[in-house]
Protein backbone atom coordinates (compact mmCIF):
# COMPACT_ATOMS: atom_id res chain seq x y z
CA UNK A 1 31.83 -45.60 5.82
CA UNK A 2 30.16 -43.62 3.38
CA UNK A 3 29.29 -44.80 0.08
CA UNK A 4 28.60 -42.06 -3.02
CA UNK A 5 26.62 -44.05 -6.10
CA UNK A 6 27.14 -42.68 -9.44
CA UNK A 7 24.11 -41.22 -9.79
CA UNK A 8 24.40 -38.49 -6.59
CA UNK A 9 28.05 -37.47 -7.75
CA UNK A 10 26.42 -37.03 -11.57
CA UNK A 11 23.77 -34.55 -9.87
CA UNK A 12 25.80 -33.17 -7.35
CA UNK A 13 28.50 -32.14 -10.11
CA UNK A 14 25.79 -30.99 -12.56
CA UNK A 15 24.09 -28.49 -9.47
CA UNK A 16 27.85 -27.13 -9.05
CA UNK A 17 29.04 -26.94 -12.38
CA UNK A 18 25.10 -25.12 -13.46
CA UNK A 19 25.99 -22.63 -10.10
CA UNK A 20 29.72 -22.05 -11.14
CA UNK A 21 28.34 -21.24 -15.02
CA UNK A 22 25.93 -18.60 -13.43
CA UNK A 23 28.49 -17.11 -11.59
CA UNK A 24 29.81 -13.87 -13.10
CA UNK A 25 33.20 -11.96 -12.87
CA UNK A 26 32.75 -8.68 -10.67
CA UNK A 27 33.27 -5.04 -12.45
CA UNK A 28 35.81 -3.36 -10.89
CA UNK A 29 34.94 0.01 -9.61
CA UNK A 30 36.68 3.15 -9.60
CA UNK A 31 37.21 5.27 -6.94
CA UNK A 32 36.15 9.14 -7.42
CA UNK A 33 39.30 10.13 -4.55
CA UNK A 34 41.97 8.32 -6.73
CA UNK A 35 40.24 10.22 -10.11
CA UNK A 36 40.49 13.42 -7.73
CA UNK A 37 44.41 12.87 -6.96
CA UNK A 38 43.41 12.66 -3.54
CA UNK A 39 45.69 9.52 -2.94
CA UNK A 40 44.41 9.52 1.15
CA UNK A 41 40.55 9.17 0.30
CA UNK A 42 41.79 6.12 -1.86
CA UNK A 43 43.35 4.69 1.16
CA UNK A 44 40.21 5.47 3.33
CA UNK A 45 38.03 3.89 0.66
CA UNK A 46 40.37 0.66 0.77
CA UNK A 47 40.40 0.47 4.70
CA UNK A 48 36.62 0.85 4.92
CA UNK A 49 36.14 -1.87 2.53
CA UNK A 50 38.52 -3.92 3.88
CA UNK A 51 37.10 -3.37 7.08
CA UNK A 52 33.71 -4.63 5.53
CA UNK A 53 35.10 -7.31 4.39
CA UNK A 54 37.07 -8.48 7.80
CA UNK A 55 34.08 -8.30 9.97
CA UNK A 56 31.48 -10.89 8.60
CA UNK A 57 34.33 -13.29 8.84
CA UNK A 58 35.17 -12.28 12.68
CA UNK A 59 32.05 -12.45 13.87
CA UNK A 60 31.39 -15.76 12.09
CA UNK A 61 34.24 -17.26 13.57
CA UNK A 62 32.99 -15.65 17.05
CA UNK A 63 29.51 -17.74 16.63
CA UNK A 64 31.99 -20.92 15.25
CA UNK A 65 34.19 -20.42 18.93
CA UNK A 66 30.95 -19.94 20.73
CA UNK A 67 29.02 -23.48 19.37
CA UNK A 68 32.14 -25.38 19.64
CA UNK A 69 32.40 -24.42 23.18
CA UNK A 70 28.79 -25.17 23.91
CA UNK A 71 29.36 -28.59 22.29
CA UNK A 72 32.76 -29.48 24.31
CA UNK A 73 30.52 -28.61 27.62
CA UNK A 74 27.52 -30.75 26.66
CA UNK A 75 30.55 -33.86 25.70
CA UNK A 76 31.77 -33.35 29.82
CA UNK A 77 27.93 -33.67 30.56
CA UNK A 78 27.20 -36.68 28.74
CA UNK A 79 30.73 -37.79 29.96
CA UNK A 80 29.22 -37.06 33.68
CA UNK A 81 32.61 -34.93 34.07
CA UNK A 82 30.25 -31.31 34.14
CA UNK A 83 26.85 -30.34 35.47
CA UNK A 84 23.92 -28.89 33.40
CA UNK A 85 24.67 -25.71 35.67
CA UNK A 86 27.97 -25.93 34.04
CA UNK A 87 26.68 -26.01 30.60
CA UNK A 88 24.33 -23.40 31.19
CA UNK A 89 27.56 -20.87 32.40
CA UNK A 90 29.48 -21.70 29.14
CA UNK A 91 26.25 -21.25 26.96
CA UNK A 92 25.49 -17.93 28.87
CA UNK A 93 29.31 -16.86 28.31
CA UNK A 94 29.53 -17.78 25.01
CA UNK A 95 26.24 -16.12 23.98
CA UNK A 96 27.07 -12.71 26.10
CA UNK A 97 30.97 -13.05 24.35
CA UNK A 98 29.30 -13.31 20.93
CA UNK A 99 26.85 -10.57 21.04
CA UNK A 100 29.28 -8.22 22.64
CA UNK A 101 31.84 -8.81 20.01
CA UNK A 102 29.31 -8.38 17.38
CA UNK A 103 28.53 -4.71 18.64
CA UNK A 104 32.46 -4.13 18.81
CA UNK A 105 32.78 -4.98 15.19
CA UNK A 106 29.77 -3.10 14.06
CA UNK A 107 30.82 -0.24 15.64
CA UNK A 108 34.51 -0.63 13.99
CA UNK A 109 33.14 -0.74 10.52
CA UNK A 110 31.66 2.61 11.24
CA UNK A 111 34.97 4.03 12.68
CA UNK A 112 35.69 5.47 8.73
């Protein structure tokens, strides 16, 4: 299938093991509500972030649905089982579902 000689898996392990040595353990910051006491601002800190957090990850599984739709419709064209007409309505839907939920989750990260 597919053959690996020694010399690509030498490099390829030397470019990840020279990324993973530049990589660098995050500081941990503190939050200004939970040094106040105020034990509610902590939580809305936490929510917001994990809100920021959440939403790259939605909306990159919202492109991920979209393309794999697209390329199940083009398979049924090539398969003469769907039109081009077809595959235009998914690739319309798909595009109009993506940017819609997009604006949805940018507008929930601003919600706190």
């Amino acid at each position: 299938m597919f053959k690996l000689s020694k010399v690509k898996c030498f490099f390829a392990t030397l470019i990840f093991s020279m990324h993973a040595n530049a990589i660098t353990l995050p500081t941990a910051k503190s939050s200004s509500a939970a040094d106040d006491g105020d034990y509610l601002g902590l939580v809305k800190e936490l929510a917001k972030e994990g809100i920021e957090l959440i939403v790259p990850i939605i909306g990159a599984l919202l492109l991920i649905a979209g393309a794999w739709s697209l390329l199940k419709s083009y398979n049924q064209v090539q398969d003469k089982q769907a039109t081009w007409g077809d595959f235009g309505k998914v690739g319309i839907g798909a595009m109009f579902s993506c940017v819609v939920g997009i604006i949805l989750l940018n507008q929930a990260m601003n919600i706190f």
